[in-house]
Structures are given as structure tokens and as C-alpha cells.
N, C-alpha and C. Protein backbone atom coordinates (compact mmCIF):
# COMPACT_ATOMS: atom_id res chain seq x y z
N UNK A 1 -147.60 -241.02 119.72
CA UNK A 1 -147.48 -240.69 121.12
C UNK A 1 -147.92 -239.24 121.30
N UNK A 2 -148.24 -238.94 122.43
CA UNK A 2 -148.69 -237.54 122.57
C UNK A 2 -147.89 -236.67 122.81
N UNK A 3 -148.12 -235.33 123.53
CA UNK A 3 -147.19 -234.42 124.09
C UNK A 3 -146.38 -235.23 124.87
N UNK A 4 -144.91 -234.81 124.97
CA UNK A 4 -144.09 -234.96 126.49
C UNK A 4 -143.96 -234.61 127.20
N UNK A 5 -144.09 -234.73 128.69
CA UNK A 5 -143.89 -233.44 129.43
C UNK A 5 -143.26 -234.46 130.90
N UNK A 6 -143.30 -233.90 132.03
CA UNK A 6 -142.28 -233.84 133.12
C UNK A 6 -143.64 -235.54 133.63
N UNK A 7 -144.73 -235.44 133.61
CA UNK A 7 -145.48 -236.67 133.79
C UNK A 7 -145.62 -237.60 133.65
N UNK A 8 -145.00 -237.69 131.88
CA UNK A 8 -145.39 -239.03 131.03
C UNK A 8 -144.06 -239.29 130.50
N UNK A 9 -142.36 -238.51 131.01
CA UNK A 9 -141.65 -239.25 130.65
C UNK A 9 -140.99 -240.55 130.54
N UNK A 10 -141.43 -241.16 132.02
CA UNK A 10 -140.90 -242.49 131.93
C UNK A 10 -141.58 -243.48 130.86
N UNK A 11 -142.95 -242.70 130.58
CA UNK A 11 -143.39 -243.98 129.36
C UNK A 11 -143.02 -243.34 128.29
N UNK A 12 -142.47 -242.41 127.72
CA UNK A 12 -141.64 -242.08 126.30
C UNK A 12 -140.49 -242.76 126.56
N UNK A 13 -139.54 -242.67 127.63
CA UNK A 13 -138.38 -242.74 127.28
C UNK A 13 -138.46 -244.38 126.91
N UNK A 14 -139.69 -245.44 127.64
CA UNK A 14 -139.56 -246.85 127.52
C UNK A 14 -140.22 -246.98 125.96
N UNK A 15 -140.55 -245.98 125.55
CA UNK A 15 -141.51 -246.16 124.12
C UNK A 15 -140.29 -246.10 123.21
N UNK A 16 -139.38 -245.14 123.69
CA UNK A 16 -138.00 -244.95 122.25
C UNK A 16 -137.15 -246.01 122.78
N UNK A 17 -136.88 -246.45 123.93
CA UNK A 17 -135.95 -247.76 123.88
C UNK A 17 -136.79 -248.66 123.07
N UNK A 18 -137.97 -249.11 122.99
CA UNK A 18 -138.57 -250.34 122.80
C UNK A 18 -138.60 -250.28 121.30
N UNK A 19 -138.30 -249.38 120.50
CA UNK A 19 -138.30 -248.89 119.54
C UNK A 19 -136.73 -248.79 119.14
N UNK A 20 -135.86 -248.65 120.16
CA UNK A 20 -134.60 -248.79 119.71
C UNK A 20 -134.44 -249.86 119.70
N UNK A 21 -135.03 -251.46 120.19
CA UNK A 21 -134.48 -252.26 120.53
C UNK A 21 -134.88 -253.24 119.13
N UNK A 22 -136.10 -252.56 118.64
CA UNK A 22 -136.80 -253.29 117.35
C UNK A 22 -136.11 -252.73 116.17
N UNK A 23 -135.61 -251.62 116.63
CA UNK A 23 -134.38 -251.26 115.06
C UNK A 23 -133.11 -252.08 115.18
N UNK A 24 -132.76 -252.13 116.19
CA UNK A 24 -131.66 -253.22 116.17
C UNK A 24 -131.92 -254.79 115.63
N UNK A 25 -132.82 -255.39 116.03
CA UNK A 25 -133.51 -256.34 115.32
C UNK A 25 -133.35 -256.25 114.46
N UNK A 26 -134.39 -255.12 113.73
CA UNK A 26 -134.34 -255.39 111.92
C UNK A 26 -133.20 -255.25 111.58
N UNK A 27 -131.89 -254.25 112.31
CA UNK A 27 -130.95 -254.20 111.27
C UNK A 27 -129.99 -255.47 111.10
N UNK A 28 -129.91 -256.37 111.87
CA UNK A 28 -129.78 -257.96 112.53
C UNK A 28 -129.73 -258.29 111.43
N UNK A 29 -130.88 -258.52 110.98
CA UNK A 29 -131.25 -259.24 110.34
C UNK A 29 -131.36 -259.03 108.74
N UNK A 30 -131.11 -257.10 108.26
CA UNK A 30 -130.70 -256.75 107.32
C UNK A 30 -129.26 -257.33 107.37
N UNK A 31 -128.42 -257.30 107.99
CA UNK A 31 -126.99 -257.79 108.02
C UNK A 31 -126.72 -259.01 107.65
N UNK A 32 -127.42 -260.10 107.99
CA UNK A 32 -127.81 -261.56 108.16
C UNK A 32 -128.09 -261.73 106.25
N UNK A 33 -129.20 -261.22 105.86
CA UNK A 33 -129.38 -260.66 104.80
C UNK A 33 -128.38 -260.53 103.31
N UNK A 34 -127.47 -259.25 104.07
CA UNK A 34 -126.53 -258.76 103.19
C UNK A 34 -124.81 -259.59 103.02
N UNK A 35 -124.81 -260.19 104.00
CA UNK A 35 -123.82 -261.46 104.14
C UNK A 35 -124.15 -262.65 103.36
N UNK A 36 -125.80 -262.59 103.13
CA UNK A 36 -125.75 -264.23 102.48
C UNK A 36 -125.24 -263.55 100.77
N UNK A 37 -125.92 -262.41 100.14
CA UNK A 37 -125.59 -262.15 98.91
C UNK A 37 -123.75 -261.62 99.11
N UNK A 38 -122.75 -261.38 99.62
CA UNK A 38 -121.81 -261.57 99.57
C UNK A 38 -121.35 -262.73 98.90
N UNK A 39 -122.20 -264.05 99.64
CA UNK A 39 -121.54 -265.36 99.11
C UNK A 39 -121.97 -265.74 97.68
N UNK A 40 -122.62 -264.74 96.93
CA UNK A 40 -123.10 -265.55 95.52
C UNK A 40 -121.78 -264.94 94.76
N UNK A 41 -121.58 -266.12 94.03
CA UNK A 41 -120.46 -265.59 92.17
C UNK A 41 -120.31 -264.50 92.41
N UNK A 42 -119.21 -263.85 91.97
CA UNK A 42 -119.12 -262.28 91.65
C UNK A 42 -119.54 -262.53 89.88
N UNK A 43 -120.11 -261.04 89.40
CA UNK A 43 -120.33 -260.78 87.96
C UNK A 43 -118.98 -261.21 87.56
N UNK A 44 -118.61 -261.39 86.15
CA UNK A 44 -117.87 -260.94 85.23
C UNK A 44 -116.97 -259.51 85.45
N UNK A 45 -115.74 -259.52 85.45
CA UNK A 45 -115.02 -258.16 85.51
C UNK A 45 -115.22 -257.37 84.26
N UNK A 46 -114.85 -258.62 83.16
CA UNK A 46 -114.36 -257.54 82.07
C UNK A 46 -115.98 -258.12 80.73
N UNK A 47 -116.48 -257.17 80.65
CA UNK A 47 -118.09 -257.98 79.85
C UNK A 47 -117.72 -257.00 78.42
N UNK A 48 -117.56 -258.06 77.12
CA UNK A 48 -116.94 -257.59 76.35
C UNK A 48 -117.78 -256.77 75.16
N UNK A 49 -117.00 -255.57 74.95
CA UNK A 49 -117.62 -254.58 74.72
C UNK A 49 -118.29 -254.83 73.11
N UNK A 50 -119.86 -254.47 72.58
CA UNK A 50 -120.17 -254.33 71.40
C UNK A 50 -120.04 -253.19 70.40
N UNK A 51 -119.57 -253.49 69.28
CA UNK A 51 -119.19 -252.29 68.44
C UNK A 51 -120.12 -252.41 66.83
N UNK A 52 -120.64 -251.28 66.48
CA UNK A 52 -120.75 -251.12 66.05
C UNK A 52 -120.49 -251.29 63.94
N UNK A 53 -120.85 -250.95 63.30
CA UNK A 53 -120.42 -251.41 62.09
C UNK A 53 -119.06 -250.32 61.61
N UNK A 54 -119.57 -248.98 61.66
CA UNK A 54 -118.67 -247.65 61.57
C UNK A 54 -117.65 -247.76 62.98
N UNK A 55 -117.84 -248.14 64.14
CA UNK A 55 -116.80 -248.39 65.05
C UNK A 55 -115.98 -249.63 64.55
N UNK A 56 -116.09 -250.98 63.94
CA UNK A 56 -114.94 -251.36 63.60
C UNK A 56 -114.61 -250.96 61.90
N UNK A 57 -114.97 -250.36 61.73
CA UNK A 57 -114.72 -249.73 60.36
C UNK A 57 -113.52 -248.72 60.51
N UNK A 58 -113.60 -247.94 61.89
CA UNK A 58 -112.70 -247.27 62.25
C UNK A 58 -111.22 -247.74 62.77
N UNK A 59 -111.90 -248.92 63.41
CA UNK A 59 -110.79 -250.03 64.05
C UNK A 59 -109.87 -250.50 63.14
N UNK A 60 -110.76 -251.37 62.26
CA UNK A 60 -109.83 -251.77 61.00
C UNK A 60 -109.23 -251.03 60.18
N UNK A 61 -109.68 -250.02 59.91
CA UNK A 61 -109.24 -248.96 58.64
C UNK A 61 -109.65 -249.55 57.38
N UNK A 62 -111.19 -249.93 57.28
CA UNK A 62 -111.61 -250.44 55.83
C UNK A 62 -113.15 -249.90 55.68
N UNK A 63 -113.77 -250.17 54.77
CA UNK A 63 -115.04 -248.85 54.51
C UNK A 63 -116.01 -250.09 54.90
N UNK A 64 -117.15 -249.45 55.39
CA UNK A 64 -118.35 -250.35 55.65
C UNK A 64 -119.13 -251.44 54.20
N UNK A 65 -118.55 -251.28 53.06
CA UNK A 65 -118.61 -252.26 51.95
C UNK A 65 -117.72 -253.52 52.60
N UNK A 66 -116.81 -253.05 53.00
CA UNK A 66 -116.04 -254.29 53.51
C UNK A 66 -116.29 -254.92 54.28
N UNK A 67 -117.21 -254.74 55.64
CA UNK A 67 -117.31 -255.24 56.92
C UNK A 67 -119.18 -256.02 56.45
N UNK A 68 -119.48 -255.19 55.33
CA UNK A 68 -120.80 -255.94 54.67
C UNK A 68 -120.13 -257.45 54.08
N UNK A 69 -119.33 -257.08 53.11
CA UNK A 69 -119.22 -258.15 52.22
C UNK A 69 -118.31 -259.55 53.20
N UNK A 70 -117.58 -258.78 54.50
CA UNK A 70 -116.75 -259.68 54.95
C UNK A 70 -118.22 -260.43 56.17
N UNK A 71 -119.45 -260.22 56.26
CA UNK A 71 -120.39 -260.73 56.92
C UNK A 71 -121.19 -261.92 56.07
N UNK A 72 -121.14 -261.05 54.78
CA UNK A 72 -121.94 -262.22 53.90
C UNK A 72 -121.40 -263.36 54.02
N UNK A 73 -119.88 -262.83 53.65
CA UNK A 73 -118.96 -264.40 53.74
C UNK A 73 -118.80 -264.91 54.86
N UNK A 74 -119.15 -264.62 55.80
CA UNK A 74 -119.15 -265.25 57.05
C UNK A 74 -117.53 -265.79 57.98
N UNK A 75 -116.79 -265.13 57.04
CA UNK A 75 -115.41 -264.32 57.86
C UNK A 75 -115.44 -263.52 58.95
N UNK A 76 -115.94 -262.57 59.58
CA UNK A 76 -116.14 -261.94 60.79
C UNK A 76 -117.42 -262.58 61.32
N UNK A 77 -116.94 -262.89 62.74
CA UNK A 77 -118.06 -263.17 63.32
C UNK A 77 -119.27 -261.91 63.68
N UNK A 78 -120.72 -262.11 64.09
CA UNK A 78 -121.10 -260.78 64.24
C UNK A 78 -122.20 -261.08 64.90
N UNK A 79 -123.20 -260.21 65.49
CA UNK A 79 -124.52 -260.49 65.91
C UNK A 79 -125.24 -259.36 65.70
N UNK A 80 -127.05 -259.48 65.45
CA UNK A 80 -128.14 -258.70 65.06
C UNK A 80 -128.72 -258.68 66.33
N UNK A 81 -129.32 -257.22 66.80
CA UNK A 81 -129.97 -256.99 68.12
C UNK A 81 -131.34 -255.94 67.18
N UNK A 82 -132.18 -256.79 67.27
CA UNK A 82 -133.28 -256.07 66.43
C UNK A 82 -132.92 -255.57 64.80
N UNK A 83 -132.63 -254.60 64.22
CA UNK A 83 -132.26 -254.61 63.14
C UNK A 83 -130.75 -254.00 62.97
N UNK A 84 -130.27 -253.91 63.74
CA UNK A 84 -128.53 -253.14 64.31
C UNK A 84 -127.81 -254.76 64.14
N UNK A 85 -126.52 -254.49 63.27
CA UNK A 85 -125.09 -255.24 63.32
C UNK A 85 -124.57 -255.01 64.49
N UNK A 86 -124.19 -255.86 65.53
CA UNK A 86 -122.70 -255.43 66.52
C UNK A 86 -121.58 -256.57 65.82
N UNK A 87 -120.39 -256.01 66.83
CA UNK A 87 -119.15 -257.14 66.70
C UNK A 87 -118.64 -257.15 68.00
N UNK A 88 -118.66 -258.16 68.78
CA UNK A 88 -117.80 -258.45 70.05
C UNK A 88 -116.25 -257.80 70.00
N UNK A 89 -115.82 -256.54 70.11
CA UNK A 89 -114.78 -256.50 70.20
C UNK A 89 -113.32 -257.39 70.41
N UNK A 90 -113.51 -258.46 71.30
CA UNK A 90 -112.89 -259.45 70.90
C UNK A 90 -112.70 -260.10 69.48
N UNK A 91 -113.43 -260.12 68.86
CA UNK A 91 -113.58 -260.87 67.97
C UNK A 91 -113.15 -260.02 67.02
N UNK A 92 -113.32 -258.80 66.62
CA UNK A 92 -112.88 -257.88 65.69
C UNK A 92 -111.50 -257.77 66.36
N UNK A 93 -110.64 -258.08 67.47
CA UNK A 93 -109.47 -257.96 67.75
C UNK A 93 -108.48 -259.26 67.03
N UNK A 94 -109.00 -260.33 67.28
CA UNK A 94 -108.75 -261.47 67.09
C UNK A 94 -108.33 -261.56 65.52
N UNK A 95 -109.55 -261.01 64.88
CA UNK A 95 -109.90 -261.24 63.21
C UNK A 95 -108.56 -260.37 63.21
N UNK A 96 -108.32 -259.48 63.66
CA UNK A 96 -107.22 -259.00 62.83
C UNK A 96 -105.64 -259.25 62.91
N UNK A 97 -105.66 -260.09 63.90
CA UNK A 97 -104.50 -260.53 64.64
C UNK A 97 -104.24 -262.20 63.77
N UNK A 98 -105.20 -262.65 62.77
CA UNK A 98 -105.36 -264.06 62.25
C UNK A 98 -103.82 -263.99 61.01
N UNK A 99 -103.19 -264.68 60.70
CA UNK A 99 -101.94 -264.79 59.98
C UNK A 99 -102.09 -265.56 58.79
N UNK A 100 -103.47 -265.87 58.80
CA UNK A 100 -103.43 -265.82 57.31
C UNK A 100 -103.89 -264.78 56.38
N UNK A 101 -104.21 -265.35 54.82
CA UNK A 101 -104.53 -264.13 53.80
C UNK A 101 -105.65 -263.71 54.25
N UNK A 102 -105.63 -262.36 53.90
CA UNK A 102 -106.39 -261.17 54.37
C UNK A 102 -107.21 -260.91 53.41
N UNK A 103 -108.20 -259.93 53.74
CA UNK A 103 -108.87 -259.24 52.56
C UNK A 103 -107.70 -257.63 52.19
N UNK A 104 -107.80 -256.55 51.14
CA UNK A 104 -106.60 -256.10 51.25
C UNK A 104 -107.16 -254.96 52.59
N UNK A 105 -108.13 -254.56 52.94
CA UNK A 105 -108.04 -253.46 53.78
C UNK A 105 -107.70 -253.95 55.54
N UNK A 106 -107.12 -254.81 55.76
CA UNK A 106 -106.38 -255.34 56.79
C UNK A 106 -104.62 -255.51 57.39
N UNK A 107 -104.18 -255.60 56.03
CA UNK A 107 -102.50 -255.53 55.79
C UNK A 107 -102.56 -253.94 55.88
N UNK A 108 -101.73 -253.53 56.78
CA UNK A 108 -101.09 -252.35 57.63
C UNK A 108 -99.51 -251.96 57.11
């Protein structure tokens, strides 16, 4: 639009309503929008945390020979993300909470 002045206000002021009236629109319809993703699933609250080999090494109180040899045997559950060990914290909670025989760096 050009200059404003005392001449050409009545066609500015109809240029910023017509312009107010098309922002209301879009935001309509942003709203319309943001209500439908309300209705999907919520995420997961609690997404369970991965630890490390030296983090449950710390957990358990046993040396990383142990958390090797207790993988070979396929006693702790575990997973590989490229060439990195994790342990689902759950699962390293669980393992230690189990009532049967232990290996000895588990008895507290």
C-alpha cells in the first residue's frame, strides 16, 4: 500500500480490516487444526531409561567382568545400539530384585 494520508484513508482502514478479517480465518482454522492433534494417544509418561555398562556396574556394585560374563550367559537382559551395550533400567532393577541364586557380586 502506499503513503497514508487524510485522502486515501477510508481505503487503508478497509485494506487492514480485510486483512484483519483473513487473520481471523487462518487462525480458525489453525485452532480447528490444533484440537484435532489434542485427540491423538498421549506419548508414554515414563520411557524407560538406558544405562550403560559402567552405569549398572555402579548400580549393582560388581566390576564390568561381571556384567560381561553375566551377558554371555544370557542372565541379564541387554541391547547393542551400533557397537555400545545398554540395559533397560528396568530390567537391571528387576535382575536384582530376582530371589533366586545369585552370582556373588549381587548379595548385599
Amino acid at each position: 500500500m502506499n503513503e497514508i494520508n487524510h485522502n486515501n484513508l477510508p481505503e487503508a482502514v478497509e485494506a487492514i480490516y480485510k486483512e484483519l478479517l483473513d487473520t481471523r480465518k487462518l487462525l480458525g482454522e489453525v485452532m480447528i487444526k490444533l484440537d484435532s492433534y489434542s485427540s491423538a494417544p498421549p506419548l508414554p509418561e515414563y520411557i524407560d531409561e538406558l544405562l550403560t555398562i559402567s552405569q549398572v556396574c555402579e548400580y549393582l556394585k560388581v566390576k564390568p567382568n561381571t556384567i560381561h560374563r553375566w551377558k554371555r550367559n544370557m542372565s541379564i537382559p541387554y541391547q547393542k545400539i551400533g557397537t555400545k551395550t545398554y540395559f533397560r533400567k528396568s530390567d537391571v532393577v528387576n535382575y536384582n530384585k530376582i530371589e533366586t541364586k545369585k552370582p556373588r557380586g549381587l548379595r548385599r
